[in-house]
N, C-alpha and C. Protein backbone atom coordinates (compact mmCIF):
# COMPACT_ATOMS: atom_id res chain seq x y z
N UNK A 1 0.83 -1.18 0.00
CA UNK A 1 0.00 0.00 0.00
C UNK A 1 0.88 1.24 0.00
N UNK A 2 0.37 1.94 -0.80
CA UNK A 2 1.21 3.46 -1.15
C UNK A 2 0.92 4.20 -0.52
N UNK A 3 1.17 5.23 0.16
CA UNK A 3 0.33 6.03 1.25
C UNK A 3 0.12 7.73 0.46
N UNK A 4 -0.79 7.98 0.33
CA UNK A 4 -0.71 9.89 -0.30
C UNK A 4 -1.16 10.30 1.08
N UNK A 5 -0.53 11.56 0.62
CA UNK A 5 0.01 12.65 1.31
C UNK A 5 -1.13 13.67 0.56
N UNK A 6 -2.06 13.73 1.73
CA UNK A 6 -3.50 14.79 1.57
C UNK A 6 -2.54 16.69 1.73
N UNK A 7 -2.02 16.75 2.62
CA UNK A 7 -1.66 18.30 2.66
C UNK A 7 -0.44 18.27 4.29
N UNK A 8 0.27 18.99 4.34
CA UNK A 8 1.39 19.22 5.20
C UNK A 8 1.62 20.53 5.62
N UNK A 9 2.11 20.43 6.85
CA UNK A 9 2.41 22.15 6.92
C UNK A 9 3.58 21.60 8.30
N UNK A 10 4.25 23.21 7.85
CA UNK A 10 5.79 23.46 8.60
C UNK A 10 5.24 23.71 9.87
N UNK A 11 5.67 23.25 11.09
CA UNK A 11 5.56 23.39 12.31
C UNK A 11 6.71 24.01 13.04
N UNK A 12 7.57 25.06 12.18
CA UNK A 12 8.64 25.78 12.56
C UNK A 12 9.34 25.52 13.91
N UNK A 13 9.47 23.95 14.08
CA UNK A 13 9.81 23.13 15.80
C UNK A 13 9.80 21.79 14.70
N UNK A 14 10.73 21.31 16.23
CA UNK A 14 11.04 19.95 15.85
C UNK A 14 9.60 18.80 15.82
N UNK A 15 9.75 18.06 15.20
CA UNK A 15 8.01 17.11 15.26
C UNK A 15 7.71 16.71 16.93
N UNK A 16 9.15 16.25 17.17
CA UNK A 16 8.51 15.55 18.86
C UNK A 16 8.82 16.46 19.77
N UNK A 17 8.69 17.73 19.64
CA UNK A 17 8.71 18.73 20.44
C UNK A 17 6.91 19.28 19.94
N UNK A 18 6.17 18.65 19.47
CA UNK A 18 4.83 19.09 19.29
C UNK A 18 4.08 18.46 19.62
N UNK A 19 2.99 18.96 20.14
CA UNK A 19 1.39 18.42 20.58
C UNK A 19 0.44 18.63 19.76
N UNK A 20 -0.25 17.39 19.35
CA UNK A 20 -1.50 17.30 18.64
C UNK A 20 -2.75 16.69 19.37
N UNK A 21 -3.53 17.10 18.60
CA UNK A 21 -4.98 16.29 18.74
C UNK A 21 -5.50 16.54 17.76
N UNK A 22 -6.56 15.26 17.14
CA UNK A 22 -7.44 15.08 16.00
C UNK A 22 -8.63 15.15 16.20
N UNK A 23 -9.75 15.71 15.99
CA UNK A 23 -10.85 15.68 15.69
C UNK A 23 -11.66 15.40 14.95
N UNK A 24 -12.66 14.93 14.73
CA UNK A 24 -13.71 14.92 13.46
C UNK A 24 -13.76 15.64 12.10
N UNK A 25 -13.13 16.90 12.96
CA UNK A 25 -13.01 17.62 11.10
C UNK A 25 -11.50 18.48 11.56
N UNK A 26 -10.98 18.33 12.18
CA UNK A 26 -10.19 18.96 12.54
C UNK A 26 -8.77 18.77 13.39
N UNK A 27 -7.67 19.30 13.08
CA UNK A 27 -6.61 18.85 13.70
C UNK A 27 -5.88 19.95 14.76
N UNK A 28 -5.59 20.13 15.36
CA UNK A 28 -5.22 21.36 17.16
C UNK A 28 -3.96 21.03 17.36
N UNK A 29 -3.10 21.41 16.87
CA UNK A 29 -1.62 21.26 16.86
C UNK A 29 -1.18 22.29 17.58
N UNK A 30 0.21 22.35 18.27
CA UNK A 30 1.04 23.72 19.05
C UNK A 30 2.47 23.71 17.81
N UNK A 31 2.40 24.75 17.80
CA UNK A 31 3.30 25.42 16.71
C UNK A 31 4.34 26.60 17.00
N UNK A 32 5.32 27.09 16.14
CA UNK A 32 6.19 27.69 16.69
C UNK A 32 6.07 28.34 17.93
N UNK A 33 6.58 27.33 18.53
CA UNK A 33 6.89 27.14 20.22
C UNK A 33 5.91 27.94 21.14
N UNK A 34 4.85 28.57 20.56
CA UNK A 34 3.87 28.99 21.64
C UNK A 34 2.67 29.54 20.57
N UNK A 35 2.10 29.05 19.70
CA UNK A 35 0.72 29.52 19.14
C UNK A 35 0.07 28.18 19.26
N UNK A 36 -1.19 28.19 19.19
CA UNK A 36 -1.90 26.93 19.39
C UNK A 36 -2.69 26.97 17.71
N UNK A 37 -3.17 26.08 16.71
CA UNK A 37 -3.46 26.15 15.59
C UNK A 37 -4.21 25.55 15.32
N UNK A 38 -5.74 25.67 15.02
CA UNK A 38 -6.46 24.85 14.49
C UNK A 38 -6.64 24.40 13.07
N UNK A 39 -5.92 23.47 12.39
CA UNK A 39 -6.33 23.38 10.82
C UNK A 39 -7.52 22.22 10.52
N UNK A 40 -8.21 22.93 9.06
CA UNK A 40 -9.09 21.63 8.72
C UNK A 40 -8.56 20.87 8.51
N UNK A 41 -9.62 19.44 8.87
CA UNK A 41 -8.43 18.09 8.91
C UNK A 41 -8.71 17.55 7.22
N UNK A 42 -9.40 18.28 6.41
CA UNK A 42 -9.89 17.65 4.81
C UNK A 42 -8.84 18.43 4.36
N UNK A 43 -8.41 20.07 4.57
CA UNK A 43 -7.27 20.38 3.58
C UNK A 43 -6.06 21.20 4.12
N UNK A 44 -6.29 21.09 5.45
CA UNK A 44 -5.30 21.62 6.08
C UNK A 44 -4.98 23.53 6.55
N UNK A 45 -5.76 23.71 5.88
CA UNK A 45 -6.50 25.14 6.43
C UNK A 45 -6.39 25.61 7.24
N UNK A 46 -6.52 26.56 7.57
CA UNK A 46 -5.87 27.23 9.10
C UNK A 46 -7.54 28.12 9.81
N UNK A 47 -7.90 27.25 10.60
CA UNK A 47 -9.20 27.88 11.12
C UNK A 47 -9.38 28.68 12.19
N UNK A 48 -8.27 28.49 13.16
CA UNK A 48 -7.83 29.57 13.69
C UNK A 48 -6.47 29.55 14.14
N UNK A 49 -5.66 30.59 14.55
CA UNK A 49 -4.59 31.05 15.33
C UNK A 49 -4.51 31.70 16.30
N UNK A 50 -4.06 31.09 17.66
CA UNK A 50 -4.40 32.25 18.68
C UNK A 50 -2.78 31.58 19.91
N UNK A 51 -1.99 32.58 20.41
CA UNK A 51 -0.71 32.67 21.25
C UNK A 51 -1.15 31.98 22.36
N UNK A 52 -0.31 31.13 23.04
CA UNK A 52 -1.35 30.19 24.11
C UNK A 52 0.37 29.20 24.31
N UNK A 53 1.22 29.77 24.88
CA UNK A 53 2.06 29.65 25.88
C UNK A 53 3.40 28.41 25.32
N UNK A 54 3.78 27.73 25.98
CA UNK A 54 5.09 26.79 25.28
C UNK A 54 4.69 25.59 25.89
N UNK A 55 4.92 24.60 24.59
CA UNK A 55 5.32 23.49 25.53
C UNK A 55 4.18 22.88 26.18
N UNK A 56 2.73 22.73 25.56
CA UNK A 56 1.83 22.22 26.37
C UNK A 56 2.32 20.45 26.98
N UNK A 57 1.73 20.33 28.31
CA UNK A 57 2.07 19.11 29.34
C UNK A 57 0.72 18.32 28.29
N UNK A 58 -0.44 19.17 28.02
CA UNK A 58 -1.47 18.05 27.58
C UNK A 58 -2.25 19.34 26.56
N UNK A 59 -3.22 18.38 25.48
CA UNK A 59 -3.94 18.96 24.95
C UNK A 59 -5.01 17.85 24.35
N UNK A 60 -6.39 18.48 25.09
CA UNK A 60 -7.70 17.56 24.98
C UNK A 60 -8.62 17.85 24.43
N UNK A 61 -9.16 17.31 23.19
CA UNK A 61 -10.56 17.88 22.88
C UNK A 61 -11.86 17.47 23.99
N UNK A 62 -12.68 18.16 24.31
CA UNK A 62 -14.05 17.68 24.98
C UNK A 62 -15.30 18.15 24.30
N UNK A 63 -15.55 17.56 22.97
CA UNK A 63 -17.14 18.35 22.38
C UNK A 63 -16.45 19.27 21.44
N UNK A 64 -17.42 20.37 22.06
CA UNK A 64 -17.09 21.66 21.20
C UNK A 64 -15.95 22.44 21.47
N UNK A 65 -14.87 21.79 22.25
CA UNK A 65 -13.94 22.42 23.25
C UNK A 65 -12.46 21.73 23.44
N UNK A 66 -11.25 22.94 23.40
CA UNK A 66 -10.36 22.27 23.81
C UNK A 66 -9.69 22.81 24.31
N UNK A 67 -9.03 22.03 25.42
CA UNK A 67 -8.35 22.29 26.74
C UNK A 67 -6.44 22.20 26.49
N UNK A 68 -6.46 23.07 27.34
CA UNK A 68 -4.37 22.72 26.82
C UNK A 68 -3.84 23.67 27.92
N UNK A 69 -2.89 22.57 28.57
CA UNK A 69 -1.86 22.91 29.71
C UNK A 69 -0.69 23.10 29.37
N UNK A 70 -0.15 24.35 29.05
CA UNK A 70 1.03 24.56 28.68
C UNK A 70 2.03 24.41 29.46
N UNK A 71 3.36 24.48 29.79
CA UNK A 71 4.07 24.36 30.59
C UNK A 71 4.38 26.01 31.38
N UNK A 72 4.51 26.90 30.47
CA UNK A 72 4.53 28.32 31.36
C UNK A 72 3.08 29.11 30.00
N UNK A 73 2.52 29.80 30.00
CA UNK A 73 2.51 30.22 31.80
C UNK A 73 1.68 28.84 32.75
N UNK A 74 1.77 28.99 33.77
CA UNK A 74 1.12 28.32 34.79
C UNK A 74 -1.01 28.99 35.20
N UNK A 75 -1.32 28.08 34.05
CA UNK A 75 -2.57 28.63 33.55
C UNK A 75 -3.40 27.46 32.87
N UNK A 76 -4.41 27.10 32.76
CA UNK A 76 -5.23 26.21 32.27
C UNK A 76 -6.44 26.59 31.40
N UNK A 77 -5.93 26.79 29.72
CA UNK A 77 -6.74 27.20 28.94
C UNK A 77 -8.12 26.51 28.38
N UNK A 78 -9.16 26.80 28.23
CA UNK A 78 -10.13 26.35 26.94
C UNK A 78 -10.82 26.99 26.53
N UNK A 79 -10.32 26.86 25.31
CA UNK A 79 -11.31 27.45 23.95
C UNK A 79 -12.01 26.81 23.23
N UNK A 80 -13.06 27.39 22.60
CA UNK A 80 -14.19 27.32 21.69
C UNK A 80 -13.63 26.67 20.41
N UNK A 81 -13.64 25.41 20.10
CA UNK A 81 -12.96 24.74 19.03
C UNK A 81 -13.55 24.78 17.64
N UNK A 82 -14.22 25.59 17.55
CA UNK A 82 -14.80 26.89 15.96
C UNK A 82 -13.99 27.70 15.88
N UNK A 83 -13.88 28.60 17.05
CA UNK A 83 -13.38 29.80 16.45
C UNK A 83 -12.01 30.19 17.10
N UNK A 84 -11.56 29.37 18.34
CA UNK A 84 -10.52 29.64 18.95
C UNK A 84 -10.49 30.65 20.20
N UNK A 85 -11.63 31.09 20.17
CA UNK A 85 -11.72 32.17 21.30
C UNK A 85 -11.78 31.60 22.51
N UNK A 86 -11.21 32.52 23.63
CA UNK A 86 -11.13 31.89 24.97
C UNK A 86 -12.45 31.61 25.64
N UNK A 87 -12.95 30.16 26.69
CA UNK A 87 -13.95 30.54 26.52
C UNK A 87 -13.75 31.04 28.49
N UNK A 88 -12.64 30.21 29.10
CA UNK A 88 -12.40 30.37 30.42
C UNK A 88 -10.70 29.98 30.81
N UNK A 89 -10.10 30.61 31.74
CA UNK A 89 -8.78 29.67 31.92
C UNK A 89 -8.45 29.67 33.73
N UNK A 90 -7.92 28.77 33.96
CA UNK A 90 -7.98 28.60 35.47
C UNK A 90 -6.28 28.98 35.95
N UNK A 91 -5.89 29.28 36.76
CA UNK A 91 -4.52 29.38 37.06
C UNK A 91 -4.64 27.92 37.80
N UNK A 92 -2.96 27.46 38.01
CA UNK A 92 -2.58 26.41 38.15
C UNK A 92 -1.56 26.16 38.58
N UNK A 93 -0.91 25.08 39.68
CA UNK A 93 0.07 25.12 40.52
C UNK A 93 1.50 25.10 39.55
N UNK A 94 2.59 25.77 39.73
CA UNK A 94 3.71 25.42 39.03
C UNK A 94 4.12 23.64 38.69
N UNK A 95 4.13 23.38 37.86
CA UNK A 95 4.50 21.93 37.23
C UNK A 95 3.60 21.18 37.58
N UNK A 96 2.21 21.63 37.42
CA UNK A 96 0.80 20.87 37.00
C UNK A 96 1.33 20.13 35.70
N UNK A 97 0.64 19.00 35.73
CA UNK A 97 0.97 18.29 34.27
C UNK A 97 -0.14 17.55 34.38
N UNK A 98 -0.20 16.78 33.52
CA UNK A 98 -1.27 15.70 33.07
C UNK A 98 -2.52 16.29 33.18
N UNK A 99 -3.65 16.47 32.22
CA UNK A 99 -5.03 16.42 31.65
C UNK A 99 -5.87 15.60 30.72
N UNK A 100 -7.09 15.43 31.34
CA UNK A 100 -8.13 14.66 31.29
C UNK A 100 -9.52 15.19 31.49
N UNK A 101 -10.43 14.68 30.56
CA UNK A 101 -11.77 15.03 30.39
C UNK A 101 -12.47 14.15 30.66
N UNK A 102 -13.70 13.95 31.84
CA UNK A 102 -14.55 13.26 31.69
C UNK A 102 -15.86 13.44 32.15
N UNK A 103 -16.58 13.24 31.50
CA UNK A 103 -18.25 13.92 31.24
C UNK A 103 -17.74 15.38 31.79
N UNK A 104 -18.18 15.97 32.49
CA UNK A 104 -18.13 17.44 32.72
C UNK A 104 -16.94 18.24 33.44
N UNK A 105 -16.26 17.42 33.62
CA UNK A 105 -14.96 17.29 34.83
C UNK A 105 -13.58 17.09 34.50
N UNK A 106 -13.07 18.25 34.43
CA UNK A 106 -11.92 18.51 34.07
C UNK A 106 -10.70 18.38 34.92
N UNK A 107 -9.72 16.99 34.89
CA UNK A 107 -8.66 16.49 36.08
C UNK A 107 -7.72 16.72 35.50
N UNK A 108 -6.72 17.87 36.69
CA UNK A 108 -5.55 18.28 36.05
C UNK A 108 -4.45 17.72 37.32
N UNK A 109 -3.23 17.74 37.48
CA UNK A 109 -2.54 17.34 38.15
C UNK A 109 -1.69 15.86 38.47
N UNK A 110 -1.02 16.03 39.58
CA UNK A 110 -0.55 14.92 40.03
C UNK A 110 0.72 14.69 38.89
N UNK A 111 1.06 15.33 38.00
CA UNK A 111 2.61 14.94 37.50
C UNK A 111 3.71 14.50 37.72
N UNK A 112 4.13 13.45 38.14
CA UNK A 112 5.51 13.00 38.91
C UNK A 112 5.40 13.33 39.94
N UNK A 113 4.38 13.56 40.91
CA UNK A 113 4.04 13.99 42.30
C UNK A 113 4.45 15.37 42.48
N UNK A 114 4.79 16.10 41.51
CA UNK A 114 4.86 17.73 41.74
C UNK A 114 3.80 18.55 42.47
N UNK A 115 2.37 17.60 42.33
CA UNK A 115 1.02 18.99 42.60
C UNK A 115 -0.53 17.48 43.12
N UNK A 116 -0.57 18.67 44.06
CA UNK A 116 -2.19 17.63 44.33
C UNK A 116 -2.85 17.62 42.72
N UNK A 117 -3.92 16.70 42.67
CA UNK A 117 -4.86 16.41 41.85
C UNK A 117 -6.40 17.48 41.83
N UNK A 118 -6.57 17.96 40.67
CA UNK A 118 -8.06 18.64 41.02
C UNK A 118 -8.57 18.41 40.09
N UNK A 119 -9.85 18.46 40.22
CA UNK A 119 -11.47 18.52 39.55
C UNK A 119 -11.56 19.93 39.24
N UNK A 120 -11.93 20.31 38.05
CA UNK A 120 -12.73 21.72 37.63
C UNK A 120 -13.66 21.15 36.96
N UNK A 121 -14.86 22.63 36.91
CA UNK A 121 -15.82 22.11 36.06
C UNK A 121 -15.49 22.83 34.41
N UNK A 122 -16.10 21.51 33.70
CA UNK A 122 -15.37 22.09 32.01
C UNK A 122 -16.21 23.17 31.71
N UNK A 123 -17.83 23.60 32.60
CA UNK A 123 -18.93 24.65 32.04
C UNK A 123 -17.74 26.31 31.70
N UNK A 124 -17.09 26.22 33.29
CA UNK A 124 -16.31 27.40 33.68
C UNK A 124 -15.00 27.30 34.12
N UNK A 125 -14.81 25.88 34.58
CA UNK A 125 -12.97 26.33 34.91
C UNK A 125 -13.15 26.36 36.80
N UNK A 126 -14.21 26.35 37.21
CA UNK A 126 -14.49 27.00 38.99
C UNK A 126 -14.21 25.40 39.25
N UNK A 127 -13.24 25.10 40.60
CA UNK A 127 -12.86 24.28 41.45
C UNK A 127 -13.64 23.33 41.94
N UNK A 128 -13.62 22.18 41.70
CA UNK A 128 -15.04 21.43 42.28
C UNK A 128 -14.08 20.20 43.58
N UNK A 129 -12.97 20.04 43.20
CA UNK A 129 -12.39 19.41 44.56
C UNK A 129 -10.82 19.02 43.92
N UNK A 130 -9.75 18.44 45.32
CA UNK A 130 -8.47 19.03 45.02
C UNK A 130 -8.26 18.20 46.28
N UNK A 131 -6.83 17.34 45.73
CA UNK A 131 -6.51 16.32 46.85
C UNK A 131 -5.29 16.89 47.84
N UNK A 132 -6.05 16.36 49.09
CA UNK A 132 -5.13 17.00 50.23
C UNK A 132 -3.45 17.57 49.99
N UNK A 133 -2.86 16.29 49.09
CA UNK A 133 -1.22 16.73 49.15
C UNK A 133 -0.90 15.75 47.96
N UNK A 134 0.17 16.45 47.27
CA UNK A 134 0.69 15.94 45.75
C UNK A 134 0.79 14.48 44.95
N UNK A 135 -0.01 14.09 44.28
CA UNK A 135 -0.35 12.59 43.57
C UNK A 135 0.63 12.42 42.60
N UNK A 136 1.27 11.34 42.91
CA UNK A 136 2.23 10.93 41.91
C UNK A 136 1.93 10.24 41.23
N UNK A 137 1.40 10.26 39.62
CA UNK A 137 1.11 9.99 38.68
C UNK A 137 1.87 9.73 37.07
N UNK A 138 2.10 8.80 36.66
CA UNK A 138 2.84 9.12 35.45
C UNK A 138 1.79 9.54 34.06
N UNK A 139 0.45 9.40 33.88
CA UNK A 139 -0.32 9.52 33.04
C UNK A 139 -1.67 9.12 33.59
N UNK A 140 -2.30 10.16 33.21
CA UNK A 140 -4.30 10.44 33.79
C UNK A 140 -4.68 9.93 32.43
N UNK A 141 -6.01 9.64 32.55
CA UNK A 141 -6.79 9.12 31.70
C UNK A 141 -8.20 9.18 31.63
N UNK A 142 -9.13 9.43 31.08
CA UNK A 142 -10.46 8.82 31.04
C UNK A 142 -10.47 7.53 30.84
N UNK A 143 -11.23 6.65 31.43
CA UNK A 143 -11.41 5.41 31.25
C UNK A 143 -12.26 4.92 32.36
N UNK A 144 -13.16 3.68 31.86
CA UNK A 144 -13.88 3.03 32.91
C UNK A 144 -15.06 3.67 33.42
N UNK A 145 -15.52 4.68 33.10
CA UNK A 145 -16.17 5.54 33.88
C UNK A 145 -15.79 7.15 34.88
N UNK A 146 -14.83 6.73 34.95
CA UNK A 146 -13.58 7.55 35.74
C UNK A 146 -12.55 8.14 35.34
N UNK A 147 -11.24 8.18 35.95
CA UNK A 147 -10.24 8.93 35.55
C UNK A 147 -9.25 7.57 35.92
N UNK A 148 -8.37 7.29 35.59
CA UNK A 148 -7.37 6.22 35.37
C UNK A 148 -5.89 6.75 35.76
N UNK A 149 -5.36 6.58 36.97
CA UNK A 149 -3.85 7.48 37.08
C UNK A 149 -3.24 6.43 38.05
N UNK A 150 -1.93 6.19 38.44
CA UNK A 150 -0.95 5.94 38.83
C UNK A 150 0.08 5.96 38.72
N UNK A 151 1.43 5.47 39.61
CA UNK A 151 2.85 5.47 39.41
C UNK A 151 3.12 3.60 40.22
N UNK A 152 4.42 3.56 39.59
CA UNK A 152 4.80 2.43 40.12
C UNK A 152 3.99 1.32 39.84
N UNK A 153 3.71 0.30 41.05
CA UNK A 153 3.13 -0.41 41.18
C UNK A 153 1.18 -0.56 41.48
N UNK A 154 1.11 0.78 41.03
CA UNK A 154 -0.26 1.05 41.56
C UNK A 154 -1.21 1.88 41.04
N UNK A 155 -2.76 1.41 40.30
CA UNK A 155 -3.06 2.16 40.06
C UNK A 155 -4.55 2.27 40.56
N UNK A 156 -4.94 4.02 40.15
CA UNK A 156 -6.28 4.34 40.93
C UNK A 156 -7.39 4.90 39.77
N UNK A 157 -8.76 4.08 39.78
CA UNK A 157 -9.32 4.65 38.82
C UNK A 157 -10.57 5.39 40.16
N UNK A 158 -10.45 6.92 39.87
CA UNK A 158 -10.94 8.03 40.28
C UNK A 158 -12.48 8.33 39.66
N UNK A 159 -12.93 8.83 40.60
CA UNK A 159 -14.24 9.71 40.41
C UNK A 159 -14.06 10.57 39.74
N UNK A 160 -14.22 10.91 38.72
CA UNK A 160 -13.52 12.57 38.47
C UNK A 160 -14.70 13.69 39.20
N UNK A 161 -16.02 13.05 39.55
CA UNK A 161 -17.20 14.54 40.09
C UNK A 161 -16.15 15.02 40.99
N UNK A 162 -15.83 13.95 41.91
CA UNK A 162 -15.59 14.36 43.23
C UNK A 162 -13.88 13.75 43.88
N UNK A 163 -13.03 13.40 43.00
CA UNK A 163 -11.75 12.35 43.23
C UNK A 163 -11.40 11.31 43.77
N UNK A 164 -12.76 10.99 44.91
CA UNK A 164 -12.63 9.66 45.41
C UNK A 164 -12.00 8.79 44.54
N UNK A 165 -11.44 7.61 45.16
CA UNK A 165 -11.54 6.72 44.52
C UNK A 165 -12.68 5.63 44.34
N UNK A 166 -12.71 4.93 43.31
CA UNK A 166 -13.77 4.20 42.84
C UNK A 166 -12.82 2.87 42.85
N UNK A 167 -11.29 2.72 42.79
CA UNK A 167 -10.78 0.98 42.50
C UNK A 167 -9.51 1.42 43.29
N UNK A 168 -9.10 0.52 43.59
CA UNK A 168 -7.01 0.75 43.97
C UNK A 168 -6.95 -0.49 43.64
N UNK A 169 -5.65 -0.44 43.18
CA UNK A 169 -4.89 -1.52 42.26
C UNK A 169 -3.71 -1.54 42.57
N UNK A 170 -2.93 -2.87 43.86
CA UNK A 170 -1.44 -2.18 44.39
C UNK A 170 -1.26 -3.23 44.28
N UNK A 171 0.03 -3.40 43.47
CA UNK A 171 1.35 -5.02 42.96
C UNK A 171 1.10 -4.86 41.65
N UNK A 172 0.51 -4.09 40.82
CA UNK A 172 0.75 -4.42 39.58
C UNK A 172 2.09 -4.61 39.07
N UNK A 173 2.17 -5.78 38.10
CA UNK A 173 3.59 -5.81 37.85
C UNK A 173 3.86 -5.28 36.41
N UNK A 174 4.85 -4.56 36.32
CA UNK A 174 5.33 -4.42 34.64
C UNK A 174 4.87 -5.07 33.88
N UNK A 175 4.30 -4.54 32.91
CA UNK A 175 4.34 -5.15 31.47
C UNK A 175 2.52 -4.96 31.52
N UNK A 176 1.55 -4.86 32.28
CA UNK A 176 0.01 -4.56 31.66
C UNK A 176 -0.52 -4.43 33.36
N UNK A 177 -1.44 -4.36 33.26
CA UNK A 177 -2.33 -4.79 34.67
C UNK A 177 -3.07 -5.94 34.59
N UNK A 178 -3.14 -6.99 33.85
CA UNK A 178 -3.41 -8.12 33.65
C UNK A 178 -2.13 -9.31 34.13
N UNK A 179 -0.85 -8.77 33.90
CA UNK A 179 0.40 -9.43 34.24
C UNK A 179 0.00 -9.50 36.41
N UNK A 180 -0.38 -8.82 36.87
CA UNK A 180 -0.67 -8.61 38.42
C UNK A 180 -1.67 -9.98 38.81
N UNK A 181 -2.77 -10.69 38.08
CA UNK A 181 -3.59 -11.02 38.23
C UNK A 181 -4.64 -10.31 38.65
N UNK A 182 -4.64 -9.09 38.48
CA UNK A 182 -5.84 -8.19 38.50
C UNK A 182 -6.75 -7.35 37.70
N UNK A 183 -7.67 -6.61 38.05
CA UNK A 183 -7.80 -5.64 37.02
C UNK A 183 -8.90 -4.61 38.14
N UNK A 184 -8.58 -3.61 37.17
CA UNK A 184 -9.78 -2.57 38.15
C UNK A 184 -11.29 -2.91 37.14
């Protein structure tokens, strides 16, 4: 199989120094080192352009909406994924990392144990709950119903309304969570 090449564009940065996400009609790329870019995903089009920081930790579509944690500033954007306009942004602990969407509930935190874990709501960005002291996490997730995060040997699939946990999962061994004899 031959593969064509629909349309391309210069990302004035190295490829794995960039963040994407795909959409339905559309592709949300970060581009010379701090604009965020929406192109059509049929011809590559540029639907919007708008300055939105370096280096995003994550970038999520939710619906009509997409979310992106840059690394500075220390800020938590989302915009209107039509037109690019801001629609709310939350400030955020220095070396927040990892983001996740699920149903209405926006989980940011817990990066290499740099920062507690919090819940916002995706309507506005306003605080809905935030764990006592810093979650060490290597990658958040939607999944299951919940939010999906751990480090090491252990993982926790979360409430995202409210952060409880809903499963703990401790001995997982390398290589899946099926290798443990378990599963959440």
């Amino acid at each position: 199989m031959i593969a064509t090449v629909l349309w391309e564009r210069e990302l004035h940065q190295r490829g794995g120094a960039s963040a994407f996400v795909v959409g339905p009609d559309c592709v949300v790329v970060h581009e010379r080192h701090t604009r965020l870019v929406c192109l059509e995903r049929a011809d590559g089009a540029v639907r919007w352009d708008v300055p939105l920081g370096t280096w995003p930790r994550g970038i999520v579509l939710a619906g009509d909406r997409v979310l992106v944690l840059p690394q500075a500033p220390d800020l938590l954007s989302c915009l209107d994924l039509r037109t690019g306009t801001s629609l709310w942004s939350a400030p955020t602990p220095r070396w927040t990392g990892n983001l996740a969407v699920h149903s209405d509930t926006v989980v940011i935190g817990g990066w290499r144990g740099y920062t507690p874990m919090s819940g916002l709501d995706l309507a506005d960005g306003g605080l809905r709950w935030t764990t006592q002291s810093a979650v060490a996490s290597v990658r958040t997730l939607a999944w299951a119903g919940g939010v999906l995060t751990g480090s090491g040997y252990e993982a926790v699939l979360l409430d995202a309304a409210d952060g409880s946990d809903r499963a703990r999962l401790e001995g997982v061994r390398p290589g899946g969570f099926g290798a443990g004899g378990g599963g959440l």
